[in-house]
Structures are given as C-alpha cells and as structure tokens.
Protein backbone atom coordinates (compact mmCIF):
# COMPACT_ATOMS: atom_id res chain seq x y z
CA UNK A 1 118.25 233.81 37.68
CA UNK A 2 118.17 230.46 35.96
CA UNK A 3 114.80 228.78 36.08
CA UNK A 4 115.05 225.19 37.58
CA UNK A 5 112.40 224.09 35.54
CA UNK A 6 114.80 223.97 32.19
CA UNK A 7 117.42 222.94 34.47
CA UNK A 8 118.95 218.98 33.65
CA UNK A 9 120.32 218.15 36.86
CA UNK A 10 116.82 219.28 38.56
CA UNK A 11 114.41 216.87 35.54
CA UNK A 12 116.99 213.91 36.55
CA UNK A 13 115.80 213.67 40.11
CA UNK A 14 112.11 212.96 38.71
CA UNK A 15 112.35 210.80 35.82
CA UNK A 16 112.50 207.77 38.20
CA UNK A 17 108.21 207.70 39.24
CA UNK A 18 107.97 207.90 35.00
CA UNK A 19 110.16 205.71 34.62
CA UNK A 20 108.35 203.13 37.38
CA UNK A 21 105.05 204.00 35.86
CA UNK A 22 106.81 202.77 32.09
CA UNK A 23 108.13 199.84 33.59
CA UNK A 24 104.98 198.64 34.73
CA UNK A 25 102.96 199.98 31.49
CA UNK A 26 104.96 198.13 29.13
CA UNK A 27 105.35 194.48 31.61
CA UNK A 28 102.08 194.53 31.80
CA UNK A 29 101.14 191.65 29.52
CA UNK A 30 103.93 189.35 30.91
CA UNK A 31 103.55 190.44 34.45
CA UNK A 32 99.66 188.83 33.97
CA UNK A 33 100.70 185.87 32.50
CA UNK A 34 103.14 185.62 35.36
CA UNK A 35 100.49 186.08 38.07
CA UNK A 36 98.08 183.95 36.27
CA UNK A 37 100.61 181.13 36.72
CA UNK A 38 101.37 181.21 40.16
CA UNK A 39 97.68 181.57 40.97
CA UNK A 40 97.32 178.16 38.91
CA UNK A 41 100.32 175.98 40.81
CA UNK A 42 99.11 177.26 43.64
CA UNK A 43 102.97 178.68 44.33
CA UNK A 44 102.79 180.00 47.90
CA UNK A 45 107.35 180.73 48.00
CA UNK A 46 109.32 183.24 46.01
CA UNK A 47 112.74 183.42 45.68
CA UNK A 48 114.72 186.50 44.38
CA UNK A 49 118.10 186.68 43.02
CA UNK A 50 120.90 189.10 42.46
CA UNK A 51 124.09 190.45 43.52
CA UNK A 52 125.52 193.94 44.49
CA UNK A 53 122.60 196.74 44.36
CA UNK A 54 120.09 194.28 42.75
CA UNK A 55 119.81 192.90 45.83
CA UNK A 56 118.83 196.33 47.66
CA UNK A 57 115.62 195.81 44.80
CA UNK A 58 115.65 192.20 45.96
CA UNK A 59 115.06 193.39 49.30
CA UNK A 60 111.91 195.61 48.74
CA UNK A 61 110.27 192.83 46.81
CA UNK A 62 110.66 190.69 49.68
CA UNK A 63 108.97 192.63 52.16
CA UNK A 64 105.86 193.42 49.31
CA UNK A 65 105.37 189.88 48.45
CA UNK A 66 105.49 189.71 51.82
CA UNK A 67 102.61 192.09 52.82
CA UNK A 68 101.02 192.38 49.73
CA UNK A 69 100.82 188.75 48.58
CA UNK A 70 101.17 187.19 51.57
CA UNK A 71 103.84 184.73 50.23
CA UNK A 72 106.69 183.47 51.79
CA UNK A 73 109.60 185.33 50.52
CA UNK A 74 113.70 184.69 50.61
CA UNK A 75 117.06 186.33 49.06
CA UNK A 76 119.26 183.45 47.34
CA UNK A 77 122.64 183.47 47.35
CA UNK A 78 123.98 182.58 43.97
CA UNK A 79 127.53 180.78 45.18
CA UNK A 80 124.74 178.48 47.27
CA UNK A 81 124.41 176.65 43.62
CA UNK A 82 127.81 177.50 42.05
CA UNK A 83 130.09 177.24 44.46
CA UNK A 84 129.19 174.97 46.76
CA UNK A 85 126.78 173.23 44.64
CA UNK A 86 124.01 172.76 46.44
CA UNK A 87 120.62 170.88 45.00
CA UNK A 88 118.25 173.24 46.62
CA UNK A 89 114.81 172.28 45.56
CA UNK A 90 113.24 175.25 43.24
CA UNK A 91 110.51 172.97 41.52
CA UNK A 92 107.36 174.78 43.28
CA UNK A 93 108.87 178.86 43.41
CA UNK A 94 108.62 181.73 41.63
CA UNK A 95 111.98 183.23 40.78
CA UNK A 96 112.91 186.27 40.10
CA UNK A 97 116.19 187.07 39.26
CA UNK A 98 117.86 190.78 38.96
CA UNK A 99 120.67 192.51 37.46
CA UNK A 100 120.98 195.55 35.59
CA UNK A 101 123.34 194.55 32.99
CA UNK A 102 121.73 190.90 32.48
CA UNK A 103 125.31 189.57 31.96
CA UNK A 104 125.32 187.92 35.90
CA UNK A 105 126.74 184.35 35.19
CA UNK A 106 126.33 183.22 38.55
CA UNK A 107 122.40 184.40 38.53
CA UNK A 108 122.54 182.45 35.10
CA UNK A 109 123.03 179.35 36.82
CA UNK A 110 121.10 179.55 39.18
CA UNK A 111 117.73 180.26 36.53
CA UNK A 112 119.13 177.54 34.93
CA UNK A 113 118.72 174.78 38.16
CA UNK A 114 115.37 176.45 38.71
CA UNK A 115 114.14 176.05 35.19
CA UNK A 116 115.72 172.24 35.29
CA UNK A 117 113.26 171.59 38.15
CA UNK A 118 110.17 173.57 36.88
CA UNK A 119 110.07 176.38 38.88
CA UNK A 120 108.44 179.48 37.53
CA UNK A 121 111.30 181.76 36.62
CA UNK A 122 111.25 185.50 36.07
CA UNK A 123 114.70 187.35 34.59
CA UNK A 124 114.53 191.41 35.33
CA UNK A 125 116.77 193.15 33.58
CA UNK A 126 117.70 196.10 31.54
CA UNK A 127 119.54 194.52 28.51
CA UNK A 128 117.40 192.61 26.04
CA UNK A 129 119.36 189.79 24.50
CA UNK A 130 121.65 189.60 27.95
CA UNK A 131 122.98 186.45 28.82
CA UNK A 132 120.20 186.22 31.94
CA UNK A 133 117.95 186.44 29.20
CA UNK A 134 118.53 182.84 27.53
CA UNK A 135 117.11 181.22 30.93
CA UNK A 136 113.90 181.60 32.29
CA UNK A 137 110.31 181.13 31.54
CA UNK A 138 109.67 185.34 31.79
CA UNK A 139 111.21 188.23 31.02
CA UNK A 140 110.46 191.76 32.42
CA UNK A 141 112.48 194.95 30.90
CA UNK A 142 112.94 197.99 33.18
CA UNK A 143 113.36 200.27 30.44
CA UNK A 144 115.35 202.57 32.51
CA UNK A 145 118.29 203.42 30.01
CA UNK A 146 122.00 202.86 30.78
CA UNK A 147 123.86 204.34 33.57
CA UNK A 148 125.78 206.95 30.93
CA UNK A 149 128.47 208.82 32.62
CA UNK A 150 131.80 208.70 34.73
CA UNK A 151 130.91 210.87 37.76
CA UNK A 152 134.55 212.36 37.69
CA UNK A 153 134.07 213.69 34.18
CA UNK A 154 131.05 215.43 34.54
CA UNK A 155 132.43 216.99 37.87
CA UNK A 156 135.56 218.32 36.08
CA UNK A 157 133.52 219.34 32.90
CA UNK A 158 130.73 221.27 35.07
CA UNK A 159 133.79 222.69 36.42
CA UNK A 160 135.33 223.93 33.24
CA UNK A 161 132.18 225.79 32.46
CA UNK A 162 132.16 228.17 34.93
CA UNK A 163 134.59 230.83 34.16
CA UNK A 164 132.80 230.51 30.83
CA UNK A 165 129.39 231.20 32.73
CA UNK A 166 130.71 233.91 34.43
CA UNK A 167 132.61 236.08 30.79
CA UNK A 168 128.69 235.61 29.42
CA UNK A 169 127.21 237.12 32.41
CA UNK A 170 130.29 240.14 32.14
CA UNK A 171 129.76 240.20 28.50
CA UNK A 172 133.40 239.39 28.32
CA UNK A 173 133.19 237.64 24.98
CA UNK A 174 137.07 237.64 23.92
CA UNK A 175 137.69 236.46 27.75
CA UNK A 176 134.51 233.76 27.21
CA UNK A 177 136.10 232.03 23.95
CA UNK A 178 139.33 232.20 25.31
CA UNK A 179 138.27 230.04 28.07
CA UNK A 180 136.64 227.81 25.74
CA UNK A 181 139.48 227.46 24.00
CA UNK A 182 141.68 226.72 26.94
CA UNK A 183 138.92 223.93 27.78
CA UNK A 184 139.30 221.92 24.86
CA UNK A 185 142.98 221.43 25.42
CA UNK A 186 142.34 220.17 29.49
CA UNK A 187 139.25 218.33 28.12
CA UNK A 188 141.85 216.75 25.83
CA UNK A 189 144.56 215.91 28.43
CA UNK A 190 142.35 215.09 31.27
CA UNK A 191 140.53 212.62 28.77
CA UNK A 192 143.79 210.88 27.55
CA UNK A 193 145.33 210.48 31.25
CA UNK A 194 141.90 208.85 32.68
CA UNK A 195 141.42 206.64 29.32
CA UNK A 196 144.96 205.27 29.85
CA UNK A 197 144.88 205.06 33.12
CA UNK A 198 141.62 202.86 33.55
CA UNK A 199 142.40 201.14 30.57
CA UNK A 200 145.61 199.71 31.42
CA UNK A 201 144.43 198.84 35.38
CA UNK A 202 141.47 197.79 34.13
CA UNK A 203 141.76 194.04 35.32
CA UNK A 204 143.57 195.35 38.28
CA UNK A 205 140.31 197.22 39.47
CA UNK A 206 138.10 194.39 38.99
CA UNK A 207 140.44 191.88 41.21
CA UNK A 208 140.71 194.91 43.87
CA UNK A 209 136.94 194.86 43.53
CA UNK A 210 137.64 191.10 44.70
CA UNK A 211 134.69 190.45 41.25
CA UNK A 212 134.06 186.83 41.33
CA UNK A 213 136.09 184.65 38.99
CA UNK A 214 131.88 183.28 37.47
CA UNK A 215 131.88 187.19 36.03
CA UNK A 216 135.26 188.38 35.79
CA UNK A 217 135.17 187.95 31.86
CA UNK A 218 131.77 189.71 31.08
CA UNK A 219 132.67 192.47 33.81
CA UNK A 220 136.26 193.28 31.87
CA UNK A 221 134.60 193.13 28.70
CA UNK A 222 132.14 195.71 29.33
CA UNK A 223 133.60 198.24 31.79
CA UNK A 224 136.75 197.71 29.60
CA UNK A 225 134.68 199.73 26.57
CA UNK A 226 133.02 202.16 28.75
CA UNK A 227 136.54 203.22 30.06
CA UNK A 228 137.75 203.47 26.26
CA UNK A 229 134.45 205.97 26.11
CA UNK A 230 135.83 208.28 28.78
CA UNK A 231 137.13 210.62 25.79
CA UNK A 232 133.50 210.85 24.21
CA UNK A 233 131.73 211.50 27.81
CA UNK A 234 134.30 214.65 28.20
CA UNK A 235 132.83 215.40 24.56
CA UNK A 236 129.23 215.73 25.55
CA UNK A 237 129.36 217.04 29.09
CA UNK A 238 131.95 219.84 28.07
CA UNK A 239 129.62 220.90 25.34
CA UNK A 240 126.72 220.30 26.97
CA UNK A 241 127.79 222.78 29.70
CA UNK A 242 129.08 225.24 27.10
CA UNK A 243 125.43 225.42 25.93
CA UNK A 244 124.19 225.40 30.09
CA UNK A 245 126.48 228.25 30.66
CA UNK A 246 124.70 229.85 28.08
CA UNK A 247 121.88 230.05 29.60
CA UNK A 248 120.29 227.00 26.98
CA UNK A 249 119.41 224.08 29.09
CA UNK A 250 117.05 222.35 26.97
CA UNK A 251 118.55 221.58 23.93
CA UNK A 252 121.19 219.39 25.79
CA UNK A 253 118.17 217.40 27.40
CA UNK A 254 116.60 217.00 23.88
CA UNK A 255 120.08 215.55 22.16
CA UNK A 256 120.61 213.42 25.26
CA UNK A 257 116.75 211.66 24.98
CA UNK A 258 117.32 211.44 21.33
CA UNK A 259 120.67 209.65 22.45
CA UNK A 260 119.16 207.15 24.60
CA UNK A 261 116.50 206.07 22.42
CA UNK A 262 119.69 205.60 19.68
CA UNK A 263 121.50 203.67 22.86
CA UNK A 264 118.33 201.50 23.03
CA UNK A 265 118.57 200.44 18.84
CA UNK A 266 122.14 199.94 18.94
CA UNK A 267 121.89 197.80 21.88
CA UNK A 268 119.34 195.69 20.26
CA UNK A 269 121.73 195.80 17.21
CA UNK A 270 124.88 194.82 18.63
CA UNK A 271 123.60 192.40 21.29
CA UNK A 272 121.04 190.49 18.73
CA UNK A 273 122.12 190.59 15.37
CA UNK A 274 125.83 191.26 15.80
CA UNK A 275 126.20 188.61 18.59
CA UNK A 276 128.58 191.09 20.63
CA UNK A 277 127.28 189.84 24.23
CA UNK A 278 127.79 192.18 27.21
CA UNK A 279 130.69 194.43 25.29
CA UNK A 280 127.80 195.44 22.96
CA UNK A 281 126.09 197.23 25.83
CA UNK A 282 129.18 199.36 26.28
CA UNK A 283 130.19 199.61 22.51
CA UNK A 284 126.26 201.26 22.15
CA UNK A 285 126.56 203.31 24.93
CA UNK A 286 129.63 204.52 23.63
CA UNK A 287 128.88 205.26 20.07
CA UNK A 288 125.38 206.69 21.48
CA UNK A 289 127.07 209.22 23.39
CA UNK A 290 130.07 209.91 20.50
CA UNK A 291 126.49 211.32 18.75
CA UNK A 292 124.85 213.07 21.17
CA UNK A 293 128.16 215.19 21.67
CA UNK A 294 128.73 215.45 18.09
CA UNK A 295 125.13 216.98 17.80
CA UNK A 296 125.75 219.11 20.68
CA UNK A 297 128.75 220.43 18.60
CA UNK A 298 126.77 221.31 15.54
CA UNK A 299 124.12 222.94 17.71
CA UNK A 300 126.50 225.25 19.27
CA UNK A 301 128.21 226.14 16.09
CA UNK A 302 124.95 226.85 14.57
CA UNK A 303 123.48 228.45 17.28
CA UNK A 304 125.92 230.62 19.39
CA UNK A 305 128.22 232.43 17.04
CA UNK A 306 130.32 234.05 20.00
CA UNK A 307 131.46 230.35 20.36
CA UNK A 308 133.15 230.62 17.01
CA UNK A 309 136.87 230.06 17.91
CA UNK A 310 139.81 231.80 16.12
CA UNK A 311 143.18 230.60 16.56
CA UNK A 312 144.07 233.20 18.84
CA UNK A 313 141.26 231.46 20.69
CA UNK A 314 142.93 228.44 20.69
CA UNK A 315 146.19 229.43 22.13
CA UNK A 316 146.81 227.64 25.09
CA UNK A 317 147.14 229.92 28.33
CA UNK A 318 148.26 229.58 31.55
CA UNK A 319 146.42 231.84 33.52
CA UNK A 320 143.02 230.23 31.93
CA UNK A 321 143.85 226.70 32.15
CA UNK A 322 144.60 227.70 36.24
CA UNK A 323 141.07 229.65 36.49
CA UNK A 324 139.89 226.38 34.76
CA UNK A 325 141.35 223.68 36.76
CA UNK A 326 140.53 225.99 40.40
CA UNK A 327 136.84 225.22 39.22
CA UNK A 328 136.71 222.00 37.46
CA UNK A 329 139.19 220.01 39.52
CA UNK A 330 137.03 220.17 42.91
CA UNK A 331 133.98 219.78 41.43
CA UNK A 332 135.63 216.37 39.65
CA UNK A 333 136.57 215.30 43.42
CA UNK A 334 133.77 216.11 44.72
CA UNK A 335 131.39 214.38 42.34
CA UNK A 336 133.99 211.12 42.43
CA UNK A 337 135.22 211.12 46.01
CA UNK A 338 132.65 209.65 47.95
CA UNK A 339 132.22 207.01 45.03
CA UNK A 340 135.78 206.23 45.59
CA UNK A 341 135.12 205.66 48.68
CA UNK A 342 132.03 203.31 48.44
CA UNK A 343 134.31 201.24 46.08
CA UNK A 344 137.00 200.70 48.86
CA UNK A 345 134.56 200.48 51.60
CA UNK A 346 132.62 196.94 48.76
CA UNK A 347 136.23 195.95 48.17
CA UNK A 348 136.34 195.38 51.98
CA UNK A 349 132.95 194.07 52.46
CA UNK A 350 133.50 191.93 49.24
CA UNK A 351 135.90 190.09 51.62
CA UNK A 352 133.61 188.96 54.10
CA UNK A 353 130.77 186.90 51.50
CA UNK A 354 128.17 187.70 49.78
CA UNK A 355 125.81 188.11 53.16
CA UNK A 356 127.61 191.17 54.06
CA UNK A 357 127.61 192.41 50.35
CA UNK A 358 123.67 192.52 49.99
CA UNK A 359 123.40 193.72 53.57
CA UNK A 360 125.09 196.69 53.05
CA UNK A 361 124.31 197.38 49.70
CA UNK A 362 120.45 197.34 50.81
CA UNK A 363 121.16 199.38 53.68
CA UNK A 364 123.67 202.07 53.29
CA UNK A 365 124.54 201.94 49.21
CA UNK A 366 121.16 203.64 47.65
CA UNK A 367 119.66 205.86 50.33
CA UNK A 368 123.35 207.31 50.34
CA UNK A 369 123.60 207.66 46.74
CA UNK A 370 119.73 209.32 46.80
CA UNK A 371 121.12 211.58 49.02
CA UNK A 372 124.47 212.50 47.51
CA UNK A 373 122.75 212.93 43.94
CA UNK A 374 120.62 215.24 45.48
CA UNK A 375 123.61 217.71 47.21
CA UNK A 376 125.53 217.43 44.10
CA UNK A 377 122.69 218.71 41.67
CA UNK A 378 122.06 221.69 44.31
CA UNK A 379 125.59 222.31 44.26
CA UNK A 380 125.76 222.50 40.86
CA UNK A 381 122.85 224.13 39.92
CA UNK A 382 124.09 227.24 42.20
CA UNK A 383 127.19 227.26 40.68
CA UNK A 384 126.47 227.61 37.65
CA UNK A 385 123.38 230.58 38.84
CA UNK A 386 125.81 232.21 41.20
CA UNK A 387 128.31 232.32 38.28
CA UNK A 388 126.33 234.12 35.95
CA UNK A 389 124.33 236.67 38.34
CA UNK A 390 127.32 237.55 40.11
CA UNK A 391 129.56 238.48 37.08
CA UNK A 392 126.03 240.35 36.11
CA UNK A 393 125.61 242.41 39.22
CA UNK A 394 129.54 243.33 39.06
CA UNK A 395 129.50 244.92 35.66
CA UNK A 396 126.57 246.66 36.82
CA UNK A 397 128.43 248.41 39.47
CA UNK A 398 131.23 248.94 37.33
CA UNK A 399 131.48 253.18 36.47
C-alpha cells in the first residue's frame, strides 16, 4: 500500500497552520509597530479592503477585531472611491487592504485617499514590489507562495499516470514505457490545444469574467503568461506522476520546495530590479516551474532506468493513447468542472455589484473549495494505490 505520509496531495492539506504560524513569525516586527500606533492615536475604527476571495479574509478580520480588539470594524467597497468618487473620511482608521497578487488598482486608490488623509494604512499581500505595495504606511507579506497550477492539467496528468502505475505493479515494463511514451505525445497535444486556446480568448475570459475596466490591464498581463505556462505545468505534473507511480513521492515534493523558494528570487528579480510589474509574477512562476520539471526529468533519467525510452517506445499507439485518455480525461473534468462552474456562477454574480461579489465569495467560495480539495486528493490518492495493488494482486493469481 502507499504510505500517506510520503504522499503530496496528503502534506498539501497541512502546510496552511505552517504557513499561518510563518506569516505571523516573520510580520512580527511590523505587526508591533502597527499595534503600537493605533494604541498611540487612540484609533478605535478599522477598515479592510479587497475584492473577490480577499474579501472572504476581509471578513474574518472583521469579526476578530471585532471580539478580540473590540474595535469597530467595516468592509470598503473600492468603486465607493473610484467610481463614484466619494470623499469618505479615512484620517483616524486603520486600513488594511488585501489581495493576493498586490496588483489591485482599485485597492491602490483607495490606500492612496487613506494615506492623503493620514490614516494608518496596512497593504497585505503576497507579491513584494506589487503595485499595492507603493501606498501605505505598512506592509505585511503572507509568504504563502504562488497559486502554481491549472487544475485541468494536473487532473489529466494524474490521469495519464495510471496505466503507468498499474504495468509497475504487473511488472509489465515493455507495456509501462510504452505508456510513457504514448504520454508524452497527449501531454504534447493536450498542452498545445489549451495554450492556444486560452491564449487567444484570453481577453475574452476576462470581459466574460465582467473584470473591472481599473484592473483589466494588470489582470491580462499576468494570467496572459501563466496561460503561455500551461506547456511547462504538463511538464512537471506528468513527470512528477511518472516518479508517484513509481512508488517515489518525495523527491517530487523536494524539487517542487526547491522551486518555490527559486519562484520567490525570481519574483523579487523581475518585479524589483527588472521593473516587469504584475507580468513578472507570472514570468517567475513560469520559469520556476520550467525548472522544477526539468529537474524532475534528470531525476527520473538518473534514477529509474526502466524509464529509459527507445524509439519503439516512442511510437505512437492507439490502443495506449485510448487506455490513457479513459483515465486522464475524467480526472481533468473532474478536477476543472466544478471550477468551471464557480467561474460562471462570479460571472453572474459579477453582474449584480460588488456587495453580492464579497457576499458570496465569503460564504460559499472557500469552505467549497476546502471541501472539494479535500475529495479530490482522496480520490486521487486511491487511484493511484488501487492502481498499483490491484495490478499486484492480479499477477499474483496469475498460474
């Protein structure tokens, strides 16, 4: 049986209390000097800021200020101050404005009227050099990492490796390279068809996504890059889950932290030095992960020589490329279908303000993610164990 303890899909589920517990280690000092300064003005109001899921966070700092601070505590809509231009009087709150990606124009503004009035304001985020971070007093860094991969692609590439799982648990060697083989080519087309696609609807997504017009720009430029990445996610989750299927768990864990402290350098690099704004996020996340499935390849060459490919190998096949798409298209749908969905359910809501947006984002959008993460690493994880024990327990019967 595989052990969940070396399992990657299981360690995901826990790394957010560590990475809590190294948000507030490392905010420490400013998170002081923050306190310390409220304490002094005597600053009784907070305000928080943020659009989309940041405003789910928004939400449970609300109710602890709330009850642990006994302040009076509020959600601010952004268009209040950019669209309808409202002079809302900041000069006596504490701020705190949120947003993953730090590239929020509209939250911009907004820091900026507070800071014009001398209000105390705090930018959260997880990009240092972001535009939020040019505003504002304070800044506190998550440290969480990037969100790294297209759901779709890892369903489809857990997928591939399946029938590959199950030749190593037969000992079917020939039949497990062969299906490697056979994976490479799908990898290949599957990668080219989503790239394109994306790519060229790109800006057609983001105006079905009814993205404000204050964003539009920053929002192309990035997701524009990560789509051009698609190719080099297929990279490192098909190798990754040759190595899985393997019965190797760990070393893809150790590439991938190795990759996100690179992610972390190159972010710093692009977004400081180079001057690349928000599309230097996605350029380092992209070259990032190029590595960590170019390391993943050397690994496996060096490691498993029954993964050595002849050209016979290589030959494409019909009846593998069916066995392969039978297992990795479902698992693609089922690990992108119900984000599909929540993207046309916030294209409707979208519609109705941004009231309705952070309502149901803070209600519905992260408990149901919690719980879909969960069934999909279950899922997967018994796949992949089911694969392998079954094909075991068959050649054992065999005369």
């Amino acid at each position: 049986m595989i052990d969940t303890k070396e399992s990657v899909f299981w360690k995901e589920i826990f790394e957010q209390p560590e990475a809590v517990r190294n948000c507030l280690k490392e905010n420490e000092p400013v998170l002081r000097e923050i306190a310390k300064e409220v304490k002094e003005r005597k600053i009784k109001t907070v305000v928080f800021v943020g659009r989309g899921s940041s405003d789910h966070a928004n939400l449970v700092g609300r109710y602890l200020f709330e009850t642990k601070c006994s302040m009076v505590a509020s959600i601010c809509a952004p268009s209040v101050v950019t669209a309808y231009h409202s002079n809302v009087d900041y000069s006596n709150v504490l701020m705190i404005a949120v947003s993953q990606s730090g590239g929020a124009r509209d939250i911009y503004e907004v820091m900026k009227h507070c800071d014009e009035q001398g209000g105390v304001c705090v930018c959260v985020t997880n990009v240092e050099g972001s535009l939020m971070t040019q505003a504002g007093k304070y800044q506190v860094r998550n440290h969480c990492g990037p969100e790294r991969s297209v759901t779709a692609c890892m369903g489809v590439c857990a997928g591939f490796a399946i029938p590959v799982a199950q030749k190593f648990g037969e000992k079917d060697f020939d039949g497990l390279r062969k299906f490697v083989g056979n994976t490479i080519w799908l990898g290949i087309g599957f990668a080219a068809v989503m790239t394109t696609a994306t790519c060229l609807l790109c800006g057609n997504i983001l105006q079905w996504m009814n993205t404000p017009d204050t964003v539009f720009k920053e929002a192309y430029d990035y997701i524009f890059v990560i789509f051009l990445g698609i190719p080099v996610t297929f990279l490192y989750n098909i190798l990754s889950g040759f190595i899985r299927s393997l019965g190797d768990s760990k070393s893809p864990v150790v590439i991938l932290i190795i990759s996100s402290i690179l992610n972390v350098g190159l972010d710093l690099l692009f977004i400081l030095v180079f001057d690349m704004g928000v599309a230097g996020a996605g350029w380092a996340t992209v070259l990032a992960q190029l590595i960590s499935g170019i390391a993943c390849l050397v690994y496996m060459i060096k490691r498993f020589d029954i993964l050595h490919l002849s050209r016979k190998d290589l030959k494409p096949d019909a009846y593998s490329m069916s066995r392969l798409c039978a297992m990795g298209v479902p698992m693609g749908l089922q690990y992108s279908i119900t984000a599909i969905g929540s993207i046309l359910l916030q294209s409707a809501v979208n519609s109705l303000g941004e009231t309705y947006m952070a309502a149901v984002t803070a209600c519905c959008k992260k408990i149901h993610r919690i719980i879909f993460i969960v069934n999909c690493t279950h899922t997967t994880y018994l796949w992949f164990s089911i694969s392998v024990n079954r094909s075991k327990a068959q050649c054992s019967h065999k005369p």
